[in-house]
Protein backbone atom coordinates (compact mmCIF):
# COMPACT_ATOMS: atom_id res chain seq x y z
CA UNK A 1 205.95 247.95 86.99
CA UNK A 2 203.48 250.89 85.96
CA UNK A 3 201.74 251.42 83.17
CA UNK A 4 203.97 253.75 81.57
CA UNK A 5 207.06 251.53 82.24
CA UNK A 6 205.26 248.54 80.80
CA UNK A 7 204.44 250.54 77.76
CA UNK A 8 207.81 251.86 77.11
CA UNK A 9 209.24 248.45 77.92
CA UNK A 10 207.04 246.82 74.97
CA UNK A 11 207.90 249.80 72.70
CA UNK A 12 211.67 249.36 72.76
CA UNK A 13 211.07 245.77 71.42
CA UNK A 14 209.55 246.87 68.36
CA UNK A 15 211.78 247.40 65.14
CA UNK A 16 213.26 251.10 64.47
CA UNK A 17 210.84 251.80 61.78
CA UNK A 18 208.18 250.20 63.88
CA UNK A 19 208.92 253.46 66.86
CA UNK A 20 209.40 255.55 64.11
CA UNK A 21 206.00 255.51 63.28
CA UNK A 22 204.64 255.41 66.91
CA UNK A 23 206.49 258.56 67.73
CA UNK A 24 204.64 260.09 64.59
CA UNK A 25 201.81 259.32 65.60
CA UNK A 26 202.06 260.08 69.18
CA UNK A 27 203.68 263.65 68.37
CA UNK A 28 200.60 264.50 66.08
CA UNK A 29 198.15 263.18 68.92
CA UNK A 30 199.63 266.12 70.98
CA UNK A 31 198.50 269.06 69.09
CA UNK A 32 195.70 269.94 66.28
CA UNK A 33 196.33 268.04 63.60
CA UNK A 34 195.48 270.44 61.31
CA UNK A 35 198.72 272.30 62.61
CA UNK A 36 200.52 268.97 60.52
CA UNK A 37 199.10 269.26 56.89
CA UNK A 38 201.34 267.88 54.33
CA UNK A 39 201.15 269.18 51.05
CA UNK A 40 201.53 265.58 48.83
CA UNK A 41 205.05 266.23 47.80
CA UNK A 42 205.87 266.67 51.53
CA UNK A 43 203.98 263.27 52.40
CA UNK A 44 205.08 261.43 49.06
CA UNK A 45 209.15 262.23 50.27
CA UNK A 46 208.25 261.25 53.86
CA UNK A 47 207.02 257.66 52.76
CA UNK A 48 209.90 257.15 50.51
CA UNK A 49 212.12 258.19 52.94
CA UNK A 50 210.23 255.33 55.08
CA UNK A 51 210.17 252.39 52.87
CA UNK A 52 214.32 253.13 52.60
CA UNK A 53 214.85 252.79 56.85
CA UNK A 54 212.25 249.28 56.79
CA UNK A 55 214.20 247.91 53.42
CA UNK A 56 217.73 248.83 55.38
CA UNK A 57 218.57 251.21 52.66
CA UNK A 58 218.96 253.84 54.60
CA UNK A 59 222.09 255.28 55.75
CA UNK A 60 221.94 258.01 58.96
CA UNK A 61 225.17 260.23 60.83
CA UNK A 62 225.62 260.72 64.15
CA UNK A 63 223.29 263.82 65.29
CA UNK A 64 226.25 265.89 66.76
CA UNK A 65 227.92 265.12 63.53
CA UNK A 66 224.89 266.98 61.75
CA UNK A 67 224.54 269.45 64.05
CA UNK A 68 228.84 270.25 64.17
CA UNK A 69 228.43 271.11 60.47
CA UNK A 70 225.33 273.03 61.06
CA UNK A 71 226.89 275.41 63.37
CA UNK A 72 230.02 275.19 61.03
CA UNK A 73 228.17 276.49 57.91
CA UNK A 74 226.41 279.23 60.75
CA UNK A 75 229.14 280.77 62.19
């Protein structure tokens, strides 16, 4: 098994919230992070938005479901 492999193995065992955060931080390690300023309502939101997926109080839809009524209300 490769590096990579063994990585994303080890990755997929972690919680959802636990990836969430990863893939933050790996998307921001991709480009200037200046380029990702919050202003503090912005990051204030994003942590309480947080906090509801680890406590399970979060509720999500299907992507195409979000998308099929973005394209509805854009047509």
């Amino acid at each position: 098994m490769d590096s990579i492999e063994k990585a994303r193995s080890e990755v997929m065992a972690l919680s959802a919230s636990e990836r969430a955060s990863l893939a933050h931080d790996l998307i921001l390690s991709l480009d200037d992070p200046a380029d990702y300023e919050l202003d503090p309502a912005h990051e204030s939101e994003i942590q309480r938005r947080l906090e509801m997926v680890r406590q399970g109080a979060a509720s999500g839809r299907p992507a195409a479901e979000v998308f099929a009524d973005i394209r509805a209300r854009h047509s």
